[in-house]
C-alpha atoms as a PDB file:
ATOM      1  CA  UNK A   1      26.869   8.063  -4.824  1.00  0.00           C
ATOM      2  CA  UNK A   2      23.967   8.133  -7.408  1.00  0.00           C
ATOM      3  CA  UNK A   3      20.509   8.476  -6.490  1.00  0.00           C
ATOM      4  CA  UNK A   4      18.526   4.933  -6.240  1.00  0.00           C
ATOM      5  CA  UNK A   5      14.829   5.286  -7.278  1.00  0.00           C
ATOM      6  CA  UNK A   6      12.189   3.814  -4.509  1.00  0.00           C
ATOM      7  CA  UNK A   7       9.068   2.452  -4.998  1.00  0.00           C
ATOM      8  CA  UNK A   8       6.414   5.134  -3.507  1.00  0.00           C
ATOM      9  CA  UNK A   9       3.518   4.311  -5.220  1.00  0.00           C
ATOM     10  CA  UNK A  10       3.978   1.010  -5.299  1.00  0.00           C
ATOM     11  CA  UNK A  11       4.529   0.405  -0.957  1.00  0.00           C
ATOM     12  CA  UNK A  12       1.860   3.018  -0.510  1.00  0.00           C
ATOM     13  CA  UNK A  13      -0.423   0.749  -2.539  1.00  0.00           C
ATOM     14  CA  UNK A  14       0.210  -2.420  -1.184  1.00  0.00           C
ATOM     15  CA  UNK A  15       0.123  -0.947   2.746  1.00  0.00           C
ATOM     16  CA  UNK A  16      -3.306   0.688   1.933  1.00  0.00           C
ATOM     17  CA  UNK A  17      -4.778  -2.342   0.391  1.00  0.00           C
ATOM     18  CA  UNK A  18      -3.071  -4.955   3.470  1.00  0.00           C
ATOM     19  CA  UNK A  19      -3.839  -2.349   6.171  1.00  0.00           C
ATOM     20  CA  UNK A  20      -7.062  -0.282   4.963  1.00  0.00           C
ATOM     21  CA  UNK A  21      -8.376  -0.258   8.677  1.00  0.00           C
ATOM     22  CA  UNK A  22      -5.318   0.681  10.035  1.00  0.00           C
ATOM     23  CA  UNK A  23      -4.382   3.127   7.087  1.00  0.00           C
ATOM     24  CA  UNK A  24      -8.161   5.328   8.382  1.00  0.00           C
ATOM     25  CA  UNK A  25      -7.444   4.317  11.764  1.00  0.00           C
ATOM     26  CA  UNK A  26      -3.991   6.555  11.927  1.00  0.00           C
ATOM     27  CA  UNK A  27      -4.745   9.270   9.443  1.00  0.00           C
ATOM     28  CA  UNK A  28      -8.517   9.500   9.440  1.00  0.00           C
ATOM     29  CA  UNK A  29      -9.795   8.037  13.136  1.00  0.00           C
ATOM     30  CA  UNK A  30     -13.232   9.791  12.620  1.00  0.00           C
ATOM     31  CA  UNK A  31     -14.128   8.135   9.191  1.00  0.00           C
ATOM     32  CA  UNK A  32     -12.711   4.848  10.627  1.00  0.00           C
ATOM     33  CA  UNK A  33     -14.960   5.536  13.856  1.00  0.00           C
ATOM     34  CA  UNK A  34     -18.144   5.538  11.190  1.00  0.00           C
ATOM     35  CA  UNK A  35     -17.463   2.468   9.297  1.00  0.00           C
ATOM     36  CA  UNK A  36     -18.806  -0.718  10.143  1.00  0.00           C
ATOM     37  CA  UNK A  37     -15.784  -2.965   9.767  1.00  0.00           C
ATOM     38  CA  UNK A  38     -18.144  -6.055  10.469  1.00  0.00           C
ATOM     39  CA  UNK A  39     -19.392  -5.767   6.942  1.00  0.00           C
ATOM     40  CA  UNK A  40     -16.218  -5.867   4.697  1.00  0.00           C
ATOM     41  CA  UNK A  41     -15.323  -3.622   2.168  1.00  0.00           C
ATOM     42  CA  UNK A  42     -14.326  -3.949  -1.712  1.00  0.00           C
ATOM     43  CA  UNK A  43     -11.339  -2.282  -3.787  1.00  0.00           C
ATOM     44  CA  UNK A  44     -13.122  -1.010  -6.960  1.00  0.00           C
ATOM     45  CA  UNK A  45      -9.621  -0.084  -8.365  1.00  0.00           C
ATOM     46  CA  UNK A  46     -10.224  -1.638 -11.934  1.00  0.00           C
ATOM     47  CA  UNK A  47     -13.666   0.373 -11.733  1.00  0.00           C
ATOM     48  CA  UNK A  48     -11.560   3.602 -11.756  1.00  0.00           C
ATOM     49  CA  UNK A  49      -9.053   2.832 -13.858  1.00  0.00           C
ATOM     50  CA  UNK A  50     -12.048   2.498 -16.677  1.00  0.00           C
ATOM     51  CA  UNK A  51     -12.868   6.181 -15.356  1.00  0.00           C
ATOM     52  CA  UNK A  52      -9.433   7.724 -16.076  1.00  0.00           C
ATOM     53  CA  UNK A  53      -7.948   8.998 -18.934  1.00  0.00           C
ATOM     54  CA  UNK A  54      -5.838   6.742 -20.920  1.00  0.00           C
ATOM     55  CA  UNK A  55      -3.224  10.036 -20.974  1.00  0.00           C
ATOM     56  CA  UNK A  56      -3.135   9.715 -17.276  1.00  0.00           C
ATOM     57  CA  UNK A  57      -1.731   6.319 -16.959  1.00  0.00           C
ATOM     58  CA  UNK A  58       1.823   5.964 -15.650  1.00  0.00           C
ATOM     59  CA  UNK A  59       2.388   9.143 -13.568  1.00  0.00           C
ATOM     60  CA  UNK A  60       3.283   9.304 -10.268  1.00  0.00           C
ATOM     61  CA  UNK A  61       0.233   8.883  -7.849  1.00  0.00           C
ATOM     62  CA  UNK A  62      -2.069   6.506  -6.451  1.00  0.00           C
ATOM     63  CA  UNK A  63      -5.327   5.780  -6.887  1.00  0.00           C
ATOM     64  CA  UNK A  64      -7.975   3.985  -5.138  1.00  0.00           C
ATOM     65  CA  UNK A  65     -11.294   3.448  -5.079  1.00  0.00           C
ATOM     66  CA  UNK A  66     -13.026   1.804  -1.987  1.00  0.00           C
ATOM     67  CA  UNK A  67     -16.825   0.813  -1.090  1.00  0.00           C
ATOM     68  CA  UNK A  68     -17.648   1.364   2.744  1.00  0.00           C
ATOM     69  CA  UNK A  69     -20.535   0.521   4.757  1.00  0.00           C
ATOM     70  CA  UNK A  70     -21.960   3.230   7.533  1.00  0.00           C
ATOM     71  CA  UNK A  71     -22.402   1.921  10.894  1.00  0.00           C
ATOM     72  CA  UNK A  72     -25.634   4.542  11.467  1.00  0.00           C
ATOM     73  CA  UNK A  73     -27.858   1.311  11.057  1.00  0.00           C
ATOM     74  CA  UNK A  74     -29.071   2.406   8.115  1.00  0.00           C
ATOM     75  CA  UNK A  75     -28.941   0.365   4.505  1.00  0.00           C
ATOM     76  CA  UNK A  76     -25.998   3.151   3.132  1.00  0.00           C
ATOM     77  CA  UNK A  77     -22.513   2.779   1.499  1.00  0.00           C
ATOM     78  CA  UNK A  78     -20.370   5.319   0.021  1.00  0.00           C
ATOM     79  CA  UNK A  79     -17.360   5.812  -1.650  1.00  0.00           C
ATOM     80  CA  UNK A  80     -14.006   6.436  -0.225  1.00  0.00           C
ATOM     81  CA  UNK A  81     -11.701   7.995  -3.186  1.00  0.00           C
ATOM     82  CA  UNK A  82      -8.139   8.053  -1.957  1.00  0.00           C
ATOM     83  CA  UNK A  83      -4.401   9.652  -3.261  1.00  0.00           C
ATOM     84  CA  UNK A  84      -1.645   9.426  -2.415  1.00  0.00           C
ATOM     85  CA  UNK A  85       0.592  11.879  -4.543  1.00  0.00           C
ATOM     86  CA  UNK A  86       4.722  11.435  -4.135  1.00  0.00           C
ATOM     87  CA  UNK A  87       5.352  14.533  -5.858  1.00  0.00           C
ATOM     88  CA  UNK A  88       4.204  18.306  -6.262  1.00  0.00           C
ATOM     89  CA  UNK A  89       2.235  18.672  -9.424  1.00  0.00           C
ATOM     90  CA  UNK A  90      -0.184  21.806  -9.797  1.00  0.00           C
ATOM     91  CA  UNK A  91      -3.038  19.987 -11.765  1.00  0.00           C
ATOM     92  CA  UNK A  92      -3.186  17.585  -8.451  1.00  0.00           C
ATOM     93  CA  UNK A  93      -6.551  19.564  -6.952  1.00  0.00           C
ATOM     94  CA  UNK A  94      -8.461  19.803 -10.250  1.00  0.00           C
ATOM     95  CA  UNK A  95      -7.682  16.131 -10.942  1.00  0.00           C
ATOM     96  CA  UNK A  96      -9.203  15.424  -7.656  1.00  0.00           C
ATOM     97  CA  UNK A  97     -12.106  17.548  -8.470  1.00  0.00           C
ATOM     98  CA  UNK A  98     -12.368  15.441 -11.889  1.00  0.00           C
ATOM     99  CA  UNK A  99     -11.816  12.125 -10.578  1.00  0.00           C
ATOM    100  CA  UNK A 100     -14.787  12.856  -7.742  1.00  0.00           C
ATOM    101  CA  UNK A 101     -17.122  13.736 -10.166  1.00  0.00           C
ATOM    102  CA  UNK A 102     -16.539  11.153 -12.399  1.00  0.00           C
ATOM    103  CA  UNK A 103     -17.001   8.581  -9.593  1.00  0.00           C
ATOM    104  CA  UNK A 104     -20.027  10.295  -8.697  1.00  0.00           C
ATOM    105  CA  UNK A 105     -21.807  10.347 -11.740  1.00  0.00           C
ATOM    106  CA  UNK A 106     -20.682   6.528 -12.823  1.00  0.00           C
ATOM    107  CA  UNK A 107     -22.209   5.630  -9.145  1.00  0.00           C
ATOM    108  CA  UNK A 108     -25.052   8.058  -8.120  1.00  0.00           C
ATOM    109  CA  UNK A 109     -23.780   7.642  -4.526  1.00  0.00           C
ATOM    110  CA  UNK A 110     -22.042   9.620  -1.918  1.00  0.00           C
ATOM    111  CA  UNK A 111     -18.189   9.613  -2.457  1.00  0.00           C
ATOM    112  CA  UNK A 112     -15.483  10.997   0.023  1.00  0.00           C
ATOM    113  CA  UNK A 113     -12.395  12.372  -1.486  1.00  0.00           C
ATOM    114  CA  UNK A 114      -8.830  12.173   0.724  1.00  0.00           C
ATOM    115  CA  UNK A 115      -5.093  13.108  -0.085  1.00  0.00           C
ATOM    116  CA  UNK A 116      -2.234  11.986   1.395  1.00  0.00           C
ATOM    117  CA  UNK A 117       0.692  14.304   0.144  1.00  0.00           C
ATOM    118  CA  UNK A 118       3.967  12.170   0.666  1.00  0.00           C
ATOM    119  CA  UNK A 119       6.092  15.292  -1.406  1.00  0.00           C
ATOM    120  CA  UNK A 120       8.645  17.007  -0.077  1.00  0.00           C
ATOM    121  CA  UNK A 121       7.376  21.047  -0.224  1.00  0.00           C
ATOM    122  CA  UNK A 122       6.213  22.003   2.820  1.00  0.00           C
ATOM    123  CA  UNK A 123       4.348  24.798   1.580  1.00  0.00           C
ATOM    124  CA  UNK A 124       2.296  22.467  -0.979  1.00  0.00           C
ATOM    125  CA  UNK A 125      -0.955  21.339   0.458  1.00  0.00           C
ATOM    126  CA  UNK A 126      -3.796  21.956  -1.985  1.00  0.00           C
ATOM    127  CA  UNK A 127      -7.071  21.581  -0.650  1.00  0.00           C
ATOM    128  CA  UNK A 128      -9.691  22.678  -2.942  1.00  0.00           C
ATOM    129  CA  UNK A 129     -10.987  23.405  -6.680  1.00  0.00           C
ATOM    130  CA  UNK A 130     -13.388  25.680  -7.679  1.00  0.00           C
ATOM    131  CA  UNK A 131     -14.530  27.684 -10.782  1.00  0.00           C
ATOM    132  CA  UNK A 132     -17.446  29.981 -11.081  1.00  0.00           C
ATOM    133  CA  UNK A 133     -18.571  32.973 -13.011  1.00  0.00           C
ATOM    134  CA  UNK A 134     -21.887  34.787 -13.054  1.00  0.00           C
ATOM    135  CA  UNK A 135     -23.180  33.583  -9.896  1.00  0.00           C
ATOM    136  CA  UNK A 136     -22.694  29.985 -10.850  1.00  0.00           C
ATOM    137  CA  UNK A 137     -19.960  28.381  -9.068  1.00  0.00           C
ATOM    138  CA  UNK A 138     -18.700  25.124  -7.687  1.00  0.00           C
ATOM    139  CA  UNK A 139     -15.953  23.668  -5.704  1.00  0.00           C
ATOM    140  CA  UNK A 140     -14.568  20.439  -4.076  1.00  0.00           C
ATOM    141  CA  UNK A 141     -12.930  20.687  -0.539  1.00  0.00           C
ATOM    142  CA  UNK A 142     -10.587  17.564   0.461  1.00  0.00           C
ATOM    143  CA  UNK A 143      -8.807  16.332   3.558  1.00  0.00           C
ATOM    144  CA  UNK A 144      -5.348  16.006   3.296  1.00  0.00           C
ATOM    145  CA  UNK A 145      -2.675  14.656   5.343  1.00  0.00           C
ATOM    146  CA  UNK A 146       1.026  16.077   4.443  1.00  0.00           C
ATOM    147  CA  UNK A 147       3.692  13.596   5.627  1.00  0.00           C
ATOM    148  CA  UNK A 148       6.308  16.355   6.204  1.00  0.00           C
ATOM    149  CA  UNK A 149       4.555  17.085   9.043  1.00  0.00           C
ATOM    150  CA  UNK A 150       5.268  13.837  10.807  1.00  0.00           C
ATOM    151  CA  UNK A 151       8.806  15.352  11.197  1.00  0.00           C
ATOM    152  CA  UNK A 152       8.038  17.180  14.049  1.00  0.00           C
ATOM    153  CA  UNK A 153       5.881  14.127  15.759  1.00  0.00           C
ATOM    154  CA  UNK A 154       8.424  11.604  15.399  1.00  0.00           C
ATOM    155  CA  UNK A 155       8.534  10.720  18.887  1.00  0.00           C
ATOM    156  CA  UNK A 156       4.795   9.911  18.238  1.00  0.00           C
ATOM    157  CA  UNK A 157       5.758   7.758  15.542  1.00  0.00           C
ATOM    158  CA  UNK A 158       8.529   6.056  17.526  1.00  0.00           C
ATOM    159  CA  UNK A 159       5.514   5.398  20.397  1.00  0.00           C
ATOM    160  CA  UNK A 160       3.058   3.865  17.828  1.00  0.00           C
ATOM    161  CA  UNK A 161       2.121   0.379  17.090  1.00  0.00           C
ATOM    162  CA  UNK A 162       0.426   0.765  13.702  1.00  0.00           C
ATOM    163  CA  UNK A 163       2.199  -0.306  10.476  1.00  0.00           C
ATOM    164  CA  UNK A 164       1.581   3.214   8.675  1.00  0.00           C
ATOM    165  CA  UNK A 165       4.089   4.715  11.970  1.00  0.00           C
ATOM    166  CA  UNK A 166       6.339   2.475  10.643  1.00  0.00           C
ATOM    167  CA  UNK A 167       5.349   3.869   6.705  1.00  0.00           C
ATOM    168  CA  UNK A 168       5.589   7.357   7.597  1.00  0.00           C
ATOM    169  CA  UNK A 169       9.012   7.324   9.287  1.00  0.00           C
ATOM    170  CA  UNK A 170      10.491   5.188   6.031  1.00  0.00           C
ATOM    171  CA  UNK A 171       8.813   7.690   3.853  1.00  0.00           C
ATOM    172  CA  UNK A 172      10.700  10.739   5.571  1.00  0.00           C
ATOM    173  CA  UNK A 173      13.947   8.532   5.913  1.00  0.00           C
ATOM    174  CA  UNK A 174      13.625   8.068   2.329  1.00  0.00           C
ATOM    175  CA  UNK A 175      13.380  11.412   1.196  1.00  0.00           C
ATOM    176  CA  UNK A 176      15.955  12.737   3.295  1.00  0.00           C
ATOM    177  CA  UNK A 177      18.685  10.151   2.391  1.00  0.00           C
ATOM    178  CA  UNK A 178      18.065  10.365  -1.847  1.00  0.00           C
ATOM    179  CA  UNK A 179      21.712  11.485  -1.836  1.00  0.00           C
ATOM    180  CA  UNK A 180      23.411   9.719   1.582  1.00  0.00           C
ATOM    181  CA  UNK A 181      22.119   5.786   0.484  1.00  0.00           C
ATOM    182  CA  UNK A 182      24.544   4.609   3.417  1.00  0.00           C
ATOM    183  CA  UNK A 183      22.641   6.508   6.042  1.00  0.00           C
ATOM    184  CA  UNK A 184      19.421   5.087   4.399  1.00  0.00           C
ATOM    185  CA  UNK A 185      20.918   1.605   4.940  1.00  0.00           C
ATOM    186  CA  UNK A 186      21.170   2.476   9.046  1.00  0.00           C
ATOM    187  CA  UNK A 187      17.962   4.158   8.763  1.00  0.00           C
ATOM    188  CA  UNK A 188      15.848   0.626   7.391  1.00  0.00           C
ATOM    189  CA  UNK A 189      17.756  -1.414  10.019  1.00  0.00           C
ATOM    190  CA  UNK A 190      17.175   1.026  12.677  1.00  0.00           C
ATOM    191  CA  UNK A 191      13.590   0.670  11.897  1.00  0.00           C
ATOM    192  CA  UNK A 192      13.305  -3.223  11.369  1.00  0.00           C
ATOM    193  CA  UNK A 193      15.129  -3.763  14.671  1.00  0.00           C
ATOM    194  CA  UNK A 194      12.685  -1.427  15.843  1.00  0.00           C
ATOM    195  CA  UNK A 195      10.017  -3.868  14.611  1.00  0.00           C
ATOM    196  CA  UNK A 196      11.629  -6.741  16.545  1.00  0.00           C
ATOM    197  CA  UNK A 197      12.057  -4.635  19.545  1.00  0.00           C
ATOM    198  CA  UNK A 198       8.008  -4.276  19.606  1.00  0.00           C
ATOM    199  CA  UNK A 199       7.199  -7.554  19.606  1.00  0.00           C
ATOM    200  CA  UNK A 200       5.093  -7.528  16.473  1.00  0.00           C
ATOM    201  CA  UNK A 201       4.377 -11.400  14.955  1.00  0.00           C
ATOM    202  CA  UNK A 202       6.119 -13.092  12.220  1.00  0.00           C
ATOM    203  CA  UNK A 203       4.040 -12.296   9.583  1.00  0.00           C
ATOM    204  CA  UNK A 204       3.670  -8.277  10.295  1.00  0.00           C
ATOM    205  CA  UNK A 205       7.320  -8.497  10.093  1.00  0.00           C
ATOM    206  CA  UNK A 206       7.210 -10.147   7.243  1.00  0.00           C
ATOM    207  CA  UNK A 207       4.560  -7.855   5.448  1.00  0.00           C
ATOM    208  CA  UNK A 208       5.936  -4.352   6.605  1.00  0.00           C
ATOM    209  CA  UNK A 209       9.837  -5.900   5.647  1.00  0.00           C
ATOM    210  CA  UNK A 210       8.449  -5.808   2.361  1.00  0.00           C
ATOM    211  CA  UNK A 211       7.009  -2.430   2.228  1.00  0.00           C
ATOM    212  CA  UNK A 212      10.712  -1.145   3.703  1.00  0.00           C
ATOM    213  CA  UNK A 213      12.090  -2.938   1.095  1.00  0.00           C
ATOM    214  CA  UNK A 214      10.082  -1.483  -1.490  1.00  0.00           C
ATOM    215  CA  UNK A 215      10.404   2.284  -0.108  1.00  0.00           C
ATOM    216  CA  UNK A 216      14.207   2.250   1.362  1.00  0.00           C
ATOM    217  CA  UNK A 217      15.840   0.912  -1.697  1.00  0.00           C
ATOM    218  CA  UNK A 218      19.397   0.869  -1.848  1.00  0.00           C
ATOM    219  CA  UNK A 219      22.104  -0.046  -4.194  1.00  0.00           C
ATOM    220  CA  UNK A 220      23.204  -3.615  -4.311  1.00  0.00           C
ATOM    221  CA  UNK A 221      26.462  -3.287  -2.905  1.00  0.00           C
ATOM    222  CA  UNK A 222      24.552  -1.456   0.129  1.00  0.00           C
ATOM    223  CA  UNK A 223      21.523  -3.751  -0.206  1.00  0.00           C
ATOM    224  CA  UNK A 224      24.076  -7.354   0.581  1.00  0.00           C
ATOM    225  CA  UNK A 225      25.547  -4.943   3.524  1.00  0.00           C
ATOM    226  CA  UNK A 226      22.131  -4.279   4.766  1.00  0.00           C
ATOM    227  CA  UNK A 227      21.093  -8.213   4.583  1.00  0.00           C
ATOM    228  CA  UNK A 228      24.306  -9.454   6.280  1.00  0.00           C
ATOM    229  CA  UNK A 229      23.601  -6.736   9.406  1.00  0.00           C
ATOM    230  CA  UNK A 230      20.019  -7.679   9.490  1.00  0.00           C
ATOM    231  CA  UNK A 231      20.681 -11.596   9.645  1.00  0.00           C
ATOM    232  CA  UNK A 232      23.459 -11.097  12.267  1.00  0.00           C
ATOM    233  CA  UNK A 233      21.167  -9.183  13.944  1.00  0.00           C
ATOM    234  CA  UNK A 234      18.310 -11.958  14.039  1.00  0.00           C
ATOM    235  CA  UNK A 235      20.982 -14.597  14.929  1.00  0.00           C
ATOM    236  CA  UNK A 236      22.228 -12.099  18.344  1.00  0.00           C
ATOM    237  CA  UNK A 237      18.570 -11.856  19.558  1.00  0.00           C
ATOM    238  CA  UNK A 238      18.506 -15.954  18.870  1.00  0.00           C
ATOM    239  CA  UNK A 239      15.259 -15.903  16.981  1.00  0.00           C
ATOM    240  CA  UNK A 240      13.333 -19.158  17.073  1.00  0.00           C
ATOM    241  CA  UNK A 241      11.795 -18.798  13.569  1.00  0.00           C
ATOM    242  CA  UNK A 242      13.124 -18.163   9.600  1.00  0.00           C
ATOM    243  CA  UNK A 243      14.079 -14.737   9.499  1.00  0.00           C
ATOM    244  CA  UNK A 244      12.539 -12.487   7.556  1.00  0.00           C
ATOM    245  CA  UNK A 245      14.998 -12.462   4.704  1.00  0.00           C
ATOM    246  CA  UNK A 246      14.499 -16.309   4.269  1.00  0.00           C
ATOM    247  CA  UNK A 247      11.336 -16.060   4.999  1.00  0.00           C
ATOM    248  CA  UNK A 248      10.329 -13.388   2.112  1.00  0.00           C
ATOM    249  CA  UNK A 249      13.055 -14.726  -0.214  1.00  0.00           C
ATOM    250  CA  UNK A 250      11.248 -18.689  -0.156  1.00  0.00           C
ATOM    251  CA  UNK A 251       7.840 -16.747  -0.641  1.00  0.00           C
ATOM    252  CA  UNK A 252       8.765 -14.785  -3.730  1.00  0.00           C
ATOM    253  CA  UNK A 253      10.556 -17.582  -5.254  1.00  0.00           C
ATOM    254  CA  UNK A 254       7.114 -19.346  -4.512  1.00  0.00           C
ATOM    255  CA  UNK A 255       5.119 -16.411  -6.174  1.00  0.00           C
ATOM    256  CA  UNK A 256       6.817 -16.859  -9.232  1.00  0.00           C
ATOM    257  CA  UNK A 257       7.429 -20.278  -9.931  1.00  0.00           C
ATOM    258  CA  UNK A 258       2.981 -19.922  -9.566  1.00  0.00           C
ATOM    259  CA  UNK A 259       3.017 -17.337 -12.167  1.00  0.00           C
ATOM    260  CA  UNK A 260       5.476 -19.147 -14.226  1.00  0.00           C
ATOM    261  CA  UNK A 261       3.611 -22.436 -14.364  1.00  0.00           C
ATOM    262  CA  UNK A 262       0.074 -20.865 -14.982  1.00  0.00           C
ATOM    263  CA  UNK A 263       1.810 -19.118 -18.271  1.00  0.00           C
ATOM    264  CA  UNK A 264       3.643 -22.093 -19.525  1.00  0.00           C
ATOM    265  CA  UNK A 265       0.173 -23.413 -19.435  1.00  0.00           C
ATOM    266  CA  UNK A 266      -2.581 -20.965 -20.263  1.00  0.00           C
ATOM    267  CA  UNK A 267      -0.522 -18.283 -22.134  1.00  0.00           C
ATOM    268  CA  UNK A 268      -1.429 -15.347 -20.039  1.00  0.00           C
ATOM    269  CA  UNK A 269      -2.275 -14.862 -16.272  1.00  0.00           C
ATOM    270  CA  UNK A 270      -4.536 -11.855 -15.078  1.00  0.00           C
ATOM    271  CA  UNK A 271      -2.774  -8.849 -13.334  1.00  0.00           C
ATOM    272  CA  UNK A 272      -4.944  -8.903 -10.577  1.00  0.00           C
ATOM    273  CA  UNK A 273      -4.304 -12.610  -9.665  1.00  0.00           C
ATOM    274  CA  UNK A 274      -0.334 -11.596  -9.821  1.00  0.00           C
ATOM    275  CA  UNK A 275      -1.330  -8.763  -7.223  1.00  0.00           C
ATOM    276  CA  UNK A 276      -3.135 -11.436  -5.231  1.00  0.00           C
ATOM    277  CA  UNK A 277      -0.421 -14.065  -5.118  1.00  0.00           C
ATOM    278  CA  UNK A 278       2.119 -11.784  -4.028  1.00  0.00           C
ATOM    279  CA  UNK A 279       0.598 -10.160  -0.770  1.00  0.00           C
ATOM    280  CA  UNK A 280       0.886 -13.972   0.616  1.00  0.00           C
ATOM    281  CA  UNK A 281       3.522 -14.873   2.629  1.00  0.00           C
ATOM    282  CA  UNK A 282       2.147 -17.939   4.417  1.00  0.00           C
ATOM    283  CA  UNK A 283       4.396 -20.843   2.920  1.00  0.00           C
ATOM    284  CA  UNK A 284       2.683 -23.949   3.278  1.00  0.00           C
ATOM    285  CA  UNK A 285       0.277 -21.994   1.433  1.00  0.00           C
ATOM    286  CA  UNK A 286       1.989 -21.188  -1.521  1.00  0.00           C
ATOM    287  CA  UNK A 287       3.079 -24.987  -1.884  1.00  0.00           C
ATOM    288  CA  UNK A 288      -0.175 -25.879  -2.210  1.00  0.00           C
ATOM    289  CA  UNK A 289      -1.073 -23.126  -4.636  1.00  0.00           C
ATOM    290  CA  UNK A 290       2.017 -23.903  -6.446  1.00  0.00           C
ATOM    291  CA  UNK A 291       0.675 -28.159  -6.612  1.00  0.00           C
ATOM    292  CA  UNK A 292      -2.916 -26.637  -7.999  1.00  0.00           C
ATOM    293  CA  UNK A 293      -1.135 -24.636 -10.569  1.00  0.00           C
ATOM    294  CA  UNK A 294       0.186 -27.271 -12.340  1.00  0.00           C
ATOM    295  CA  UNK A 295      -3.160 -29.697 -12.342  1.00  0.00           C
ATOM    296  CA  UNK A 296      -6.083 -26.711 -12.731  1.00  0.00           C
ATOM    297  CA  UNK A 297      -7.719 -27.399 -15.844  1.00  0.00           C
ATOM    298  CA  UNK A 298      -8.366 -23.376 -16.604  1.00  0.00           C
ATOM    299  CA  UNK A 299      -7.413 -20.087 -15.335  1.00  0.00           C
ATOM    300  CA  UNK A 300     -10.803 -19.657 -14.477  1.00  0.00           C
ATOM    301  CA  UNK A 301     -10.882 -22.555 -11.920  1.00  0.00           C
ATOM    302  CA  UNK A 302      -7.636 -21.833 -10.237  1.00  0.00           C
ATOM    303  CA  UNK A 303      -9.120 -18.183  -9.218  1.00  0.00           C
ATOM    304  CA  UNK A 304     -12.057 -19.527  -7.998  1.00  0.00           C
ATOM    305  CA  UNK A 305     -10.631 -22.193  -5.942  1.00  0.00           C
ATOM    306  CA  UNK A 306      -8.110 -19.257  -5.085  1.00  0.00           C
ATOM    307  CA  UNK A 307     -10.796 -17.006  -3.952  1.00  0.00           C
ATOM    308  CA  UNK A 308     -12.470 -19.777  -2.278  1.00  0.00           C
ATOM    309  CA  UNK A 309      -9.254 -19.637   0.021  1.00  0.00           C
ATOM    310  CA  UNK A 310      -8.962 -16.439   0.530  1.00  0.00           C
ATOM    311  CA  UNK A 311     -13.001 -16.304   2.034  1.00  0.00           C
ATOM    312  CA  UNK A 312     -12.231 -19.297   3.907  1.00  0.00           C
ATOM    313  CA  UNK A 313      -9.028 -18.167   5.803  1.00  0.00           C
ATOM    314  CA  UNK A 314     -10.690 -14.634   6.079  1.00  0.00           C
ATOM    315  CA  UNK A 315     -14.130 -16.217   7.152  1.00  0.00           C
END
C-alpha cells in the first residue's frame, strides 16, 4: 500500500498555537515555571515571516515567534523562537543561528531559541553553531527535545493528561506506520478511545481529533473504515453528546461556508482570519459568525467585531 503524506507541520502548528502553555509545560517546565501566564502572550508569526528569506518559504519546518512576559516582577519580555523540524536537514543549526540573530537585531531584546526534532535519526540532534577564526568567535547553543526519545517513555505518555502526550505518541505512530496505513488506522483509534477513556471534555476531544486527523492520515478507503469504528465506538459507550465526527464535520462545513460568503462579497479574505475561523469549534458560534458574514459592511468590521469575541470569551 502506498505511502499517505501527513500533515506535520501543519498539527504541530496548530497544537502549539491552541496549547502554548501546555506545549512549555511538557517539554520545557522550567521556562513555563518563569512566565507569567496572567499577562497573555502574542504570536508574532507574520513578524518573522518578514525576517526570512523569500528562498526559505515552503520547506519543511515550523516557525514561530512568541512574546513572553517574566514573572521576576520586573517590567521584562523576551522572545521565545521555536522549531519544530520533521526532517533531518544539515543547514537546520546555522538556520537557527540566523533566524536568532535576525530576531535579535529587528527587536533589541532577549530572545530564547528551542527545537523540537520530530525526525526519525536518532543520532541527529544538533545543538549548536559556531564560527570563529583569529580569536574572534561566536556560537549559539539551543535546547532541543528529540521525539524519538519518547519511545522508550511511552508508558509516561500513556500516564499523561496533556494534549502534546497525546501529540507525541501520534507523531511516533505516524512515523512508524508510513508503510503499514492499516496499523496506523488501529493506532488513531487506539488513541482517541484513549481520549474517551480519560475523561477529557467535548471540546479537547474535539480539538486534539483534529490534530490526529491531521498527523495520522490515511487513505480514504482506510479513512471511511476508521470513521465507521470510531462512531460504533461512541454509540457502545452511549455518549450523550454529537460525536466528534459530527461534531468537527458541522464545524468545518461552518468554516467554509464563512470564508465563502466573505469572498463572494469582498473579493479576498486575509489568511490570518482563515487561521482564526478554523481553530473554532463551538457551533452556535459559528452560526452567528456565519449571520455577520453576510450583513458586515467591510472586511475590516467583521475582524474587529471578530476579535471583539475572541477578548470577550477569553476575558
Amino acid at each position: 500500500m502506498s505511502e499517505v503524506r501527513a500533515d506535520y507541520d501543519g498539527a504541530w502548528k496548530e497544537g502549539v498555537e491552541q496549547y502554548f502553555e501546555a506545549f512549555l509545560e511538557f517539554f520545557f517546565p522550567e521556562i513555563q515555571a518563569e512566565i507569567d501566564w496572567t499577562r497573555g502572550y502574542d504570536f508574532l508569526d507574520q513578524e518573522l515571516q518578514q525576517l526570512m528569506r523569500e528562498s526559505e518559504v515552503g520547506k519543511q519546518f515550523v516557525d514561530k515567534l512568541i512574546k513572553v512576559w517574566l514573572n521576576d516582577g520586573k517590567e521584562t519580555w523576551l522572545l521565545v523562537h521555536l522549531e519544530i523540524q520533521s526532517q533531518v536537514d544539515p543547514n537546520f543549526a546555522q538556520r537557527m543561528f540566523s533566524y536568532h540573530y535576525r530576531i535579535f537585531d529587528r527587536y533589541n531584546q532577549e530572545v530564547v531559541s528551542l527545537a523540537i526534532l520530530g525526525d526519525n535519526q536518532a543520532n541527529w540532534r544538533p545543538q549548536e553553531y559556531s564560527y570563529g577564526r583569529w580569536g574572534c568567535r561566536l556560537s549559539l547553543q539551543f535546547p532541543i527535545v528529540k521525539l524519538l526519545d519518547y519511545e522508550a517513555r511511552w508508558l509516561e505518555l500513556e500516564q499523561s493528561d496533556s494534549p502534546f502526550a497525546v501529540m507525541v505518541m501520534a507523531h511516533l505512530r505516524t512515523q512508524a506506520t508510513t508503510q503499514d496505513l492499516a496499523g496506523r488506522l488501529r493506532w488513531k483509534l487506539s488513541l482517541i478511545k484513549r481520549m474517551y477513556e480519560l475523561g477529557y471534555s467535548r471540546d479537547k476531544i474535539s480539538q486534539l481529533f483534529r490534530l490526529l486527523d491531521r498527523l495520522m492520515t490515511l487513505p480514504p478507503d482506510l479513512d471511511l473504515n476508521f470513521k465507521a469504528e470510531l462512531e460504533r465506538f461512541e454509540a457502545e459507550q452511549q455518549m450523550t453528546y454529537m460525536t466528534s465526527i459530527e461534531r468537527i464535520g458541522r464545524a468545518q462545513t461552518l468554516q467554509e461556508s464563512i470564508a465563502e460568503v466573505l469572498k463572494a462579497r469582498f473579493n479576498h479574505v486575509p489568511p490570518e482570519l482563515i487561521e482564526q475561523l478554523n481553530k473554532i469549534y463551538e457551533l452556535d458560534r459559528l452560526k452567528q459568525l456565519l449571520k455577520q458574514a453576510s450583513i458586515t459592511g467591510s472586511i475590516s468590521e467583521f475582524q474587529q467585531k471578530f476579535s471583539q469575541e475572541n477578548t470577550d470569551t477569553s476575558a
